[in-house]
Protein backbone atom coordinates (compact mmCIF):
# COMPACT_ATOMS: atom_id res chain seq x y z
CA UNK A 1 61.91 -20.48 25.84
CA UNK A 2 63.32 -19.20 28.42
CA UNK A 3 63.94 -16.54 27.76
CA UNK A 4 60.57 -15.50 26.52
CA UNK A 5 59.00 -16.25 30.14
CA UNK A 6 61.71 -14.02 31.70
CA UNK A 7 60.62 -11.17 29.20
CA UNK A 8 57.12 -11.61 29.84
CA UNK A 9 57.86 -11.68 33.98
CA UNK A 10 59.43 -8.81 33.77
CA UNK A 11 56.48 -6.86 31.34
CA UNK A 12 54.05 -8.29 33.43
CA UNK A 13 55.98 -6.56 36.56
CA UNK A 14 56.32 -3.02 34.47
CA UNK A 15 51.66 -3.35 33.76
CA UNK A 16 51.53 -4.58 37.48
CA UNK A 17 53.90 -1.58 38.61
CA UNK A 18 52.20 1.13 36.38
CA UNK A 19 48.87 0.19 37.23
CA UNK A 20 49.42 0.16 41.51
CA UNK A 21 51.16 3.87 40.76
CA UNK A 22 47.73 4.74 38.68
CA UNK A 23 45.88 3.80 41.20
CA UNK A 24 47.48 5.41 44.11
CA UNK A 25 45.88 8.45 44.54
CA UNK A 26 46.77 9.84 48.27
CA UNK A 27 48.54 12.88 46.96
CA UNK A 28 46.94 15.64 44.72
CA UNK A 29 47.14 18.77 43.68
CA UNK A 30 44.20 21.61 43.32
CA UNK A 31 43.75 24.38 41.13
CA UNK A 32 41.41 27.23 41.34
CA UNK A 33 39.64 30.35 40.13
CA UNK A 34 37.27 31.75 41.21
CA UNK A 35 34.85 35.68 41.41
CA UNK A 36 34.89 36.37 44.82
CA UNK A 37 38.60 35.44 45.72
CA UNK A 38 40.20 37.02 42.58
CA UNK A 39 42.33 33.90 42.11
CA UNK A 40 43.30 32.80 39.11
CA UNK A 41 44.82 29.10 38.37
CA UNK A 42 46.01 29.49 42.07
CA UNK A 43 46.95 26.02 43.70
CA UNK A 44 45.48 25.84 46.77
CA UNK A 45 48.32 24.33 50.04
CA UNK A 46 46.26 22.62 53.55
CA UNK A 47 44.52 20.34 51.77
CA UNK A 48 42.39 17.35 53.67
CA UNK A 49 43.78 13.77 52.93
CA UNK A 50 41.69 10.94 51.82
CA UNK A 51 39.72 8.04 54.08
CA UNK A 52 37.46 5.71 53.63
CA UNK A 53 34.45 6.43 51.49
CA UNK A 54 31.57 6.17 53.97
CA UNK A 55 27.80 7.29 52.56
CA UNK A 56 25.78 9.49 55.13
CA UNK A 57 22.61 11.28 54.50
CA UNK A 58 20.78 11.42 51.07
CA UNK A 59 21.40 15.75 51.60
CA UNK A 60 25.52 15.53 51.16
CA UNK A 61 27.12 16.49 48.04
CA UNK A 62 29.11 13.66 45.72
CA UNK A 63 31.27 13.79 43.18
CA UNK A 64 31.80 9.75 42.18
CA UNK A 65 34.96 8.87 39.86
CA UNK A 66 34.93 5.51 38.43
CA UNK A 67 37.94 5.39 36.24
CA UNK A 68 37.65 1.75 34.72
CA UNK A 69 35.00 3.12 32.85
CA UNK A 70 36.27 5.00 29.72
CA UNK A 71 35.12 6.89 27.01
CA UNK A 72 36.57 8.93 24.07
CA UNK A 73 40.26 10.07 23.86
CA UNK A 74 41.52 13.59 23.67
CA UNK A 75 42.77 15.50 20.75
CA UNK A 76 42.85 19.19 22.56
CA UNK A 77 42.08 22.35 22.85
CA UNK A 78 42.37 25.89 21.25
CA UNK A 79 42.00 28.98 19.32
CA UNK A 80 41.76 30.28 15.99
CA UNK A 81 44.87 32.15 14.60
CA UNK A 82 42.80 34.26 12.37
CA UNK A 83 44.72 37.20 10.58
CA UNK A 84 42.98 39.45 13.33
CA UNK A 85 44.71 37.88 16.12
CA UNK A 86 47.92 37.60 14.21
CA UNK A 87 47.76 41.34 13.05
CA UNK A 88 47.68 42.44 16.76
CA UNK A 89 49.57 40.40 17.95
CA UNK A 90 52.35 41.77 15.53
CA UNK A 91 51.09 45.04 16.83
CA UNK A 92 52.46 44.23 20.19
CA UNK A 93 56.14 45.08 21.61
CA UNK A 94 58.08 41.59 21.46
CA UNK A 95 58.25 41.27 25.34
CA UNK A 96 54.81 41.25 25.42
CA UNK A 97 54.56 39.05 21.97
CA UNK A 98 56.90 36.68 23.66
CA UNK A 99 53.98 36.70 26.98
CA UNK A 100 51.54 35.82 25.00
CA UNK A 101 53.43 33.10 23.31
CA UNK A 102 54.15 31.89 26.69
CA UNK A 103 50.45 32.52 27.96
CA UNK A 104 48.63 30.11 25.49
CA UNK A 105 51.20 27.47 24.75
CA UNK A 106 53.64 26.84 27.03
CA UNK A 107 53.75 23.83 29.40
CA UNK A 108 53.80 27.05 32.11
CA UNK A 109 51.06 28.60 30.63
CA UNK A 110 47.60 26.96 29.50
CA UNK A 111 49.06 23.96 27.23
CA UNK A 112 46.92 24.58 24.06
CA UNK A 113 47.49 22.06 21.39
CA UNK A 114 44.66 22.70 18.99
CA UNK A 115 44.18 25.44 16.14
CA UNK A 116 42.00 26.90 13.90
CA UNK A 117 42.75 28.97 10.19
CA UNK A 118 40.61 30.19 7.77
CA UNK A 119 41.60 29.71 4.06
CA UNK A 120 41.85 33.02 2.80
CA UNK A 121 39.92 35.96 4.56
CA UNK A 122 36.92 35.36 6.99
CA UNK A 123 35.16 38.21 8.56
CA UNK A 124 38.04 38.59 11.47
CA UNK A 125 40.53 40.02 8.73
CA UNK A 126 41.34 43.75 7.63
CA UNK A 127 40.02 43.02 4.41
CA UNK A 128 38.51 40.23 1.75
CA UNK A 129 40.84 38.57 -0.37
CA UNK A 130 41.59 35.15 -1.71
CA UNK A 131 44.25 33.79 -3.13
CA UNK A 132 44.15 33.62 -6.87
CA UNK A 133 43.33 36.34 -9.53
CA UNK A 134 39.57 36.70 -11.33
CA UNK A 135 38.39 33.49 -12.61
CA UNK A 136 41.74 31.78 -12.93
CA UNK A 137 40.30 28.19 -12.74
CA UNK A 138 43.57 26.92 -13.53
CA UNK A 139 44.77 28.45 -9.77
CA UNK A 140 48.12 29.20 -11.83
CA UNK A 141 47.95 32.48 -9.89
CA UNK A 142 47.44 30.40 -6.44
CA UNK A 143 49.29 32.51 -4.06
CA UNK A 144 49.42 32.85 0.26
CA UNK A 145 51.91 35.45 0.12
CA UNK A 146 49.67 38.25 1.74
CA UNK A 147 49.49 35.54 4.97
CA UNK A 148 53.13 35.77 5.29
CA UNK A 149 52.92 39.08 6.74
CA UNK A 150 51.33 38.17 9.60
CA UNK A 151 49.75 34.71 9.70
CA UNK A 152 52.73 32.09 8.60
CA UNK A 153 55.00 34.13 10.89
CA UNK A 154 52.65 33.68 14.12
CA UNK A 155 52.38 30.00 13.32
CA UNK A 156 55.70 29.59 12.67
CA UNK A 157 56.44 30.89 16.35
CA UNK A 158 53.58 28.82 18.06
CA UNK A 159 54.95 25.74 16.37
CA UNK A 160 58.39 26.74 18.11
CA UNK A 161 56.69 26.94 21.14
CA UNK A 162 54.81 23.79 21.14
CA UNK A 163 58.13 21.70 20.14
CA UNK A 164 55.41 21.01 16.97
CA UNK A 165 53.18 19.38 19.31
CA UNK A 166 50.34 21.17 17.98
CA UNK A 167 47.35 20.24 15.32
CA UNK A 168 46.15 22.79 13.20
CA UNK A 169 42.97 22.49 10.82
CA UNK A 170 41.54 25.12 8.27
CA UNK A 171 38.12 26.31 7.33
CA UNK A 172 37.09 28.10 4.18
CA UNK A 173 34.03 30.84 4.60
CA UNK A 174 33.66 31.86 1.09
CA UNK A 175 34.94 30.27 -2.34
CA UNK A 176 36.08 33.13 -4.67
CA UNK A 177 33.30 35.36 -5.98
CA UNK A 178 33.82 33.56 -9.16
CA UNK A 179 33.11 30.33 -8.30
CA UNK A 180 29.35 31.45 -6.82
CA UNK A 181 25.89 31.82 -7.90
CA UNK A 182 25.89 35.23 -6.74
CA UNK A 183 29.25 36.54 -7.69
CA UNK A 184 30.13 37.84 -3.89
CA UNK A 185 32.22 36.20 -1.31
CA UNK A 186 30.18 37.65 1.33
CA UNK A 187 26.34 37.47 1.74
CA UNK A 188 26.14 33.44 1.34
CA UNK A 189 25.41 32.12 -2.48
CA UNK A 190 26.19 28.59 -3.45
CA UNK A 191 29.70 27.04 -5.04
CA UNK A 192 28.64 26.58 -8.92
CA UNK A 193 28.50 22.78 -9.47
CA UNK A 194 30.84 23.23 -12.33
CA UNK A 195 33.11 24.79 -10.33
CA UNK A 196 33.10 21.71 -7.34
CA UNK A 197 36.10 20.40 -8.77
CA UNK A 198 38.30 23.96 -9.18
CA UNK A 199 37.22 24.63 -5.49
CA UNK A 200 39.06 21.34 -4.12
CA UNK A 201 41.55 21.76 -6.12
CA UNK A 202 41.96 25.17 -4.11
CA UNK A 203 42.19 23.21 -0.63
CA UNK A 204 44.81 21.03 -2.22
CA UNK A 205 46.89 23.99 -3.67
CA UNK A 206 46.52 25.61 0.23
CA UNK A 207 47.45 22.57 2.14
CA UNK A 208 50.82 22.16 -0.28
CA UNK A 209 51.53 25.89 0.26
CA UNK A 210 51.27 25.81 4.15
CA UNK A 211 53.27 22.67 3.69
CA UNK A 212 55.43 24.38 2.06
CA UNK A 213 56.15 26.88 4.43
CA UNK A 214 56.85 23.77 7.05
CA UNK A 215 53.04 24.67 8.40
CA UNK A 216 51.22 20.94 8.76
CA UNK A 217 47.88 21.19 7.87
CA UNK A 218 45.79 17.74 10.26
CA UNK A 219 42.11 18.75 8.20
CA UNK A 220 39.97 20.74 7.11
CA UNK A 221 36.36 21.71 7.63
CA UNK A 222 34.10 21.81 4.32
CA UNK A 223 32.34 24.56 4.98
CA UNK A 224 32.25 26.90 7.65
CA UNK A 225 28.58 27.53 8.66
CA UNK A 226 27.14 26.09 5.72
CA UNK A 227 23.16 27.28 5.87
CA UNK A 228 24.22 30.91 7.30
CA UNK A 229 23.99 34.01 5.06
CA UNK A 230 26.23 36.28 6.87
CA UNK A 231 26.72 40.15 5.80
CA UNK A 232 30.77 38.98 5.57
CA UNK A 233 32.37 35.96 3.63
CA UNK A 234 29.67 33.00 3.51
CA UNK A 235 28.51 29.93 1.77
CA UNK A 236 25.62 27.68 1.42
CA UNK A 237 25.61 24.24 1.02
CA UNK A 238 22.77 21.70 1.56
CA UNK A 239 23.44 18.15 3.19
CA UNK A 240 23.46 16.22 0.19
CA UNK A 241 25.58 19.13 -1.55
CA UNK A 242 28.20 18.68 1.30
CA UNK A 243 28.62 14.97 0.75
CA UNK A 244 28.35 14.88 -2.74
CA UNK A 245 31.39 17.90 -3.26
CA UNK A 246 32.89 15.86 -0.40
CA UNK A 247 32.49 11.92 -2.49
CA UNK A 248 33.19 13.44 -6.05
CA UNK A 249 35.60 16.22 -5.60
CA UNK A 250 37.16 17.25 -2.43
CA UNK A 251 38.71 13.70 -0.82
CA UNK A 252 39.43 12.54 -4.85
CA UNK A 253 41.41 15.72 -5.07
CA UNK A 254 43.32 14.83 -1.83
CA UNK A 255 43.88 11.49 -2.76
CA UNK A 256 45.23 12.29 -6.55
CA UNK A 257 47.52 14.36 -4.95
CA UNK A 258 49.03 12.08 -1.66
CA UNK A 259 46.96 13.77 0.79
CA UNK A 260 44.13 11.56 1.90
CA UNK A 261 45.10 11.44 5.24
CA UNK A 262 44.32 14.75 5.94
CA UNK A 263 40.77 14.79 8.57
CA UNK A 264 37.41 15.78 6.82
CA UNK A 265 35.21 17.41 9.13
CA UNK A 266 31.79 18.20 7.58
CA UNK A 267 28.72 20.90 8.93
CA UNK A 268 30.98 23.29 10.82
CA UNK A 269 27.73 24.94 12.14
CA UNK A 270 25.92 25.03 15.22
CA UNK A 271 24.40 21.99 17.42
CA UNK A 272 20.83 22.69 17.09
CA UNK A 273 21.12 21.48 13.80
CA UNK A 274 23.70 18.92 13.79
CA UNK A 275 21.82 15.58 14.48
CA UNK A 276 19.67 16.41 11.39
CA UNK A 277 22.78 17.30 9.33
CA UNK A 278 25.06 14.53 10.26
CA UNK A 279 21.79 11.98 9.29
CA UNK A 280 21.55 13.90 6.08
CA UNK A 281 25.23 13.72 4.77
CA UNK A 282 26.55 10.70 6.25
CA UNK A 283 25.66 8.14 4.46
CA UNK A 284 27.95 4.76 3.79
CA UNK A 285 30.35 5.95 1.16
CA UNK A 286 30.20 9.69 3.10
CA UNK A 287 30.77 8.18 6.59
CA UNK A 288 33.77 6.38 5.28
CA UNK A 289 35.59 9.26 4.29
CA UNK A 290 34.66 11.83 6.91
CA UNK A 291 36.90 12.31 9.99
CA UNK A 292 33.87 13.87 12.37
CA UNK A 293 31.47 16.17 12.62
CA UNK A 294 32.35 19.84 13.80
CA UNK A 295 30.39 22.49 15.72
CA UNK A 296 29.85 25.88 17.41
CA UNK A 297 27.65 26.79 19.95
CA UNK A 298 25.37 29.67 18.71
CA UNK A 299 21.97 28.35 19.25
CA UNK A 300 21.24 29.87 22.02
CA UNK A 301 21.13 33.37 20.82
CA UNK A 302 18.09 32.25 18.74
CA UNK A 303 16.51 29.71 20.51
CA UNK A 304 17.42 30.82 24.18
CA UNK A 305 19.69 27.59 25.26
CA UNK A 306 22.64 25.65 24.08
CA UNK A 307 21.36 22.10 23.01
CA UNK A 308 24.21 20.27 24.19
CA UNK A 309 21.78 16.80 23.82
CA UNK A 310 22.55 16.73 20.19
CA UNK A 311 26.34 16.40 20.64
CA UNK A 312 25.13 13.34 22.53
CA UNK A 313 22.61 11.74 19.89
CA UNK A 314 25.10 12.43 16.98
CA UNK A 315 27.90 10.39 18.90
CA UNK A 316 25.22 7.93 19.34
CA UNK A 317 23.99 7.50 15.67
CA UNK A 318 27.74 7.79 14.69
CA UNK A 319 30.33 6.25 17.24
CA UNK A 320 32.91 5.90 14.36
CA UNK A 321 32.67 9.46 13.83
CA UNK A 322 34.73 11.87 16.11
CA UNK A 323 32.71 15.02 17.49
CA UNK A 324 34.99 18.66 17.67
CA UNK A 325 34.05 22.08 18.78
CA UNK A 326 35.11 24.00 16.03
CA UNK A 327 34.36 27.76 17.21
CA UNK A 328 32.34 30.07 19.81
CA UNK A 329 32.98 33.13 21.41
CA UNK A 330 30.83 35.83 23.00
CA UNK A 331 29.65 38.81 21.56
CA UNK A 332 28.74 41.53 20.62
CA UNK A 333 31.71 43.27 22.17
CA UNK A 334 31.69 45.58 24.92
CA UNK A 335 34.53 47.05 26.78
CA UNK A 336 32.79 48.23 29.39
CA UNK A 337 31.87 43.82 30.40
CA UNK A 338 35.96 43.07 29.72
CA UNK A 339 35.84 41.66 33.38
CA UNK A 340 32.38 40.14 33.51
CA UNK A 341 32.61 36.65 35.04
CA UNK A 342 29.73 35.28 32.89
CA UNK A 343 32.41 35.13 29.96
CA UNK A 344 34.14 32.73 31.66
CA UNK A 345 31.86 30.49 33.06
CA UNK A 346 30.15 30.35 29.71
CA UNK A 347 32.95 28.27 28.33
CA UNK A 348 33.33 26.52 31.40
CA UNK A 349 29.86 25.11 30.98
CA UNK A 350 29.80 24.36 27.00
CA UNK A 351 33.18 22.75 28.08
CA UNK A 352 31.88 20.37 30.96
CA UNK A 353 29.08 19.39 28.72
CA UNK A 354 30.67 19.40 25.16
CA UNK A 355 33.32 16.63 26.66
CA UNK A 356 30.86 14.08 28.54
CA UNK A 357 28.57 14.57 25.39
CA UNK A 358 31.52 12.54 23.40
CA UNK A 359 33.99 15.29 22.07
CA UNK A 360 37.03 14.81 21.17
CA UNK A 361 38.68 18.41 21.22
CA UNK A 362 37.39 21.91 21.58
CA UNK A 363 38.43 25.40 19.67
CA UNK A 364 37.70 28.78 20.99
CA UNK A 365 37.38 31.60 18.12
CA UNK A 366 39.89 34.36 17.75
CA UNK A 367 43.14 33.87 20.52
CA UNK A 368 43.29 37.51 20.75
CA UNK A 369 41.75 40.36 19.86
CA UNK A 370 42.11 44.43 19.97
CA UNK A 371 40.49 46.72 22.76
CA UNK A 372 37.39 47.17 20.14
CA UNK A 373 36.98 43.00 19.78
CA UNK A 374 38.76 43.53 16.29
CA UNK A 375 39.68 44.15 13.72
CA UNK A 376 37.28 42.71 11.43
CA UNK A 377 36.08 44.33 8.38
CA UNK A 378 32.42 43.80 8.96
CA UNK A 379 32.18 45.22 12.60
CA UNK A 380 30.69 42.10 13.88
CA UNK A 381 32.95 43.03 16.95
CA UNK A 382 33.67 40.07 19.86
CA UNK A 383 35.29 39.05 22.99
CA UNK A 384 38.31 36.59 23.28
CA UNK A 385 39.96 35.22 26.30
CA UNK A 386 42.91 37.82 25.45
CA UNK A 387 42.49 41.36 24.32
CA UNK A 388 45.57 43.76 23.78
CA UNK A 389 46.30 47.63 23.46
CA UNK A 390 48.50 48.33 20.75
CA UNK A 391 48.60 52.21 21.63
CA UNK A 392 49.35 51.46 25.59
CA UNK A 393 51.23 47.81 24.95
CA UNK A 394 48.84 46.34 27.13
CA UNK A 395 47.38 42.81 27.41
CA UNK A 396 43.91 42.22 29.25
CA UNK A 397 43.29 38.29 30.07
CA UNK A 398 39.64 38.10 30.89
CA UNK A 399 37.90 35.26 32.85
CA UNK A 400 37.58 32.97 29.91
CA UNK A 401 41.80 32.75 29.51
CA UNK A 402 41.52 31.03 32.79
CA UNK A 403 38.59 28.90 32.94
CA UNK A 404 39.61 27.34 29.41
CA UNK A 405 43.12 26.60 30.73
CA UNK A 406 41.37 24.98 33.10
CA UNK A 407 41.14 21.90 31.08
CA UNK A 408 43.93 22.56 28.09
CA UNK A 409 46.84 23.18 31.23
CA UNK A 410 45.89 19.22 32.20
CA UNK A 411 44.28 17.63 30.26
CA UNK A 412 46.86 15.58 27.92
CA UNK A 413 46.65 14.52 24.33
CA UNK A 414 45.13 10.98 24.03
CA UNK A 415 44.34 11.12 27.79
CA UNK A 416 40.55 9.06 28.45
CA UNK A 417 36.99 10.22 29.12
CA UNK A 418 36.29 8.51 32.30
CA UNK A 419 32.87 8.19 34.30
CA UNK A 420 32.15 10.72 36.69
CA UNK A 421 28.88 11.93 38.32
CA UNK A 422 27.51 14.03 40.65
CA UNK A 423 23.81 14.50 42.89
CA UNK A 424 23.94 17.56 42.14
CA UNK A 425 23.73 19.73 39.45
CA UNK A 426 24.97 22.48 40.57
CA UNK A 427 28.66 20.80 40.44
CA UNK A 428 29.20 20.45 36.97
CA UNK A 429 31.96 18.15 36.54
CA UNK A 430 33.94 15.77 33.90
CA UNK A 431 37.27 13.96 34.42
CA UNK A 432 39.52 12.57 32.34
CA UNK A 433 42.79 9.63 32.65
CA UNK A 434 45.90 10.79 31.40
CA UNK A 435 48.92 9.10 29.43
CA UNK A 436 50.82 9.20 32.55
CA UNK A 437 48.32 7.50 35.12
CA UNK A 438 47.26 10.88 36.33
CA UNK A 439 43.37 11.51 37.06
CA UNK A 440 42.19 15.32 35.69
CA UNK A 441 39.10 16.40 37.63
CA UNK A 442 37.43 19.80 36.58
CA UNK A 443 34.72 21.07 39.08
CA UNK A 444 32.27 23.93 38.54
CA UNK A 445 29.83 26.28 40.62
CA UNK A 446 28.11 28.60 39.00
CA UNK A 447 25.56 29.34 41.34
CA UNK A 448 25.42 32.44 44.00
CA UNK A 449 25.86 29.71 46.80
CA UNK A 450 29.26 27.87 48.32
CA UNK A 451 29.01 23.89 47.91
CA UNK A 452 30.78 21.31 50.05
CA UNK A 453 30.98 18.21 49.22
CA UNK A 454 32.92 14.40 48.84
CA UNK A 455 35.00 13.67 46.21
CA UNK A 456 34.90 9.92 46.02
CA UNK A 457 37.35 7.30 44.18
CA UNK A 458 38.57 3.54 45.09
CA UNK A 459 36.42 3.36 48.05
CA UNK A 460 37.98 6.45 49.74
CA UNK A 461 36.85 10.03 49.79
CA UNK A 462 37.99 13.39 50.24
CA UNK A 463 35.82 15.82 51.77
CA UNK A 464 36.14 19.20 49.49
CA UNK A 465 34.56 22.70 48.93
CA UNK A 466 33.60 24.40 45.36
CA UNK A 467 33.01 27.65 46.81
CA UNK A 468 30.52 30.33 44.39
CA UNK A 469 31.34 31.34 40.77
CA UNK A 470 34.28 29.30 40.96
CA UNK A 471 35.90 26.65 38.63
CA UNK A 472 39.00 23.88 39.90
CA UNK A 473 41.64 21.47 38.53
CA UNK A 474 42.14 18.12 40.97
CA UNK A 475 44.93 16.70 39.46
CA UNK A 476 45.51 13.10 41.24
């Protein structure tokens, strides 16, 4: 008996101990870039110290952080390692291979944890292909040898990298042209019904393969973009076509074969649809098999805004569902805009809002890309945060490289959503509690004007300054 109060003294002391260090926030640490200083991820030294919180006038700027209240906890963030990124990338001399390596995810670079592959070709590879011969519904031909040249051997060195640390989830764009109503991989179609089961089948046979290779495959997406008709490799699938290939074939083939714990993400598509999606294919057996509900951030180039209010209602119609940002980028491509600081702040904003909407991780498109925004085999050219010059061996790391590391460099696995709110909205903000006790703060301005203002937390305050077209890290 004793000896069971001692232990629980002394674990009582260890919560007591861990708790006071959470909550002592006098030192911290600030990271910024910003447009009109150049800097990039530059910590900033002379900082002011904290005092107690007093409220003035109804005009000053606050930034309140309340960190008993939590929300959702953090998978990560990344990029896609689509065969375009991994065929320059191979392109590259192997110092600068090795920087790039470094650049994305190492602990000294920006941290990224999260990534994204397609399951055979998408419309960022050389070519189409897939990985079977002409109507072999068998899949005795089943074969990802042609991602060996590049691919596997660009994962294999990120997973060295990341110690392993790293989640990685696929996405089909196209069944075979066999398997479709219209005979193409590219221009949308529909997966025949009698070909639902042959299709997951296909999944299974890629997950063992990548396995295989010692490549962990976390989930899969059903369908990537499943009501676009795209001029490259694309799909269509209703709601109730999702959940039924999803309830009769797809998680029966996983579990027949020992892999039902592998994450089913359904829609894949963009959020202007995605409250009206996840209603439609969610339903009790669907919602019980489903991991989340994934999405990309393409509305606005049809309907003039991104409708980051969805992200919100789904979370709230579905709390036992986890919400991840699956792809975006900015396009069309132009060289000439490489430095424009819009690129940046772009994801800095989807970011802020994405995360205090309820998500759980977020995935940029392609992690690197030529000095045309390719290749891709459709011309559908497009930024990334890193583009290279094969002819020069140079590497270009535009705004976006920086203002995404802004959160992945931080921001730890399972760390906490925590409350945080502002007066005004021109300081966009969300913060979130890490493993180790450590409070993540990101701060952005993307206005033309230079905004002081009082960071605020246990009663005490620091007085602070989120100077124009600027985006910072408080790490406390």
């Amino acid at each position: 008996m004793v000896n069971i109060k001692y232990s629980f003294l002394i674990l009582t002391f260890i919560c007591c101990f861990q708790q006071a260090k959470a909550q002592n926030f006098d030192s911290y640490e600030v990271y910024i870039t910003s447009d009109s200083t150049q800097q990039k991820m530059q910590k900033i030294v002379g900082l002011n110290k904290f005092h107690t919180y007093i409220q003035e006038g109804e005009w000053d700027n606050y930034i309140l952080i309340d960190p008993k209240k939590t929300y959702q906890s953090y998978l990560g963030i990344g990029g896609a390692i689509t065969d375009a990124s991994a065929e320059v990338f191979y392109s590259l001399s192997k110092s600068r291979q090795k920087e790039i390596l470094k650049a994305y995810y190492s602990k000294e670079g920006m941290n990224y944890n999260l990534g994204r592959i397609s399951i055979h070709s998408c419309d960022f590879s050389s070519e189409s292909y897939t990985y079977t011969k002409e109507n072999d519904e068998n899949l005795s031909t089943f074969s990802i040898e042609k991602d060996k040249k590049y691919r596997i051997p660009l994962l294999k060195e990120i997973l060295k990298v990341t110690k392993g640390n790293f989640t990685l989830f696929a996405s089909p764009w196209s069944p075979p042209a066999w398997m479709k109503t219209n005979n193409d991989m590219l221009h949308g179609g529909k997966l025949k019904k009698r070909n639902y089961n042959t299709w997951a089948n296909y999944f299974v046979k890629f997950i063992q393969a990548y396995e295989k290779e010692d490549i962990p495959i976390w989930g899969m997406t059903v369908q990537n973009e499943p009501m676009a008709t795209q001029i490259w490799e694309s799909c269509q699938f209703s709601a109730k076509e999702e959940a039924d290939f999803v309830k009769g074939s797809l998680f029966p083939a996983l579990k027949k074969n020992s892999l039902e714990d592998k994450k089913i993400i359904i829609w894949d598509h963009n959020r202007n649809m995605m409250v009206q999606r996840a209603t439609e294919t969610l339903d009790a057996e669907t919602q019980k098999l489903v991991w989340g509900v994934g999405f990309h951030w393409y509305e606005d180039w049809t309907i003039g805004k991104p409708m980051y209010e969805n992200v919100k209602k789904v979370q709230e119609l579905f709390p036992n569902q986890n919400l991840l940002f699956t792809e975006g980028c900015n396009a069309p491509f132009d060289y000439s805009k490489l430095y424009n600081w819009g690129l940046g702040e772009k994801y800095g904003s989807a970011m802020i809002n994405d995360f205090n909407a309820g998500t759980v991780g977020w995935t940029d498109w392609n992690i690197l890309l030529d000095e045309k925004g390719g290749p891709n085999h459709v011309k559908n050219y497009c930024f990334a945060p890193v583009h290279a010059n094969a002819k020069k061996d140079e590497v270009i790391y535009t705004n976006a490289y920086y203002y995404i590391g802004h959160f992945s460099k931080f921001i730890a696995k399972d760390a906490k959503r925590i409350e945080v709110s502002t007066n005004n909205s021109n300081l966009q903000c969300t913060s979130f509690l890490n493993p180790n006790g450590k409070i993540v703060i990101i701060i952005m301005n993307q206005t033309d004007k230079s905004l002081k203002y009082k960071l605020v937390l246990n009663g005490r305050e620091i007085d602070l300054q989120c100077i124009k077209h600027s985006i910072y890290s408080i790490i406390l």
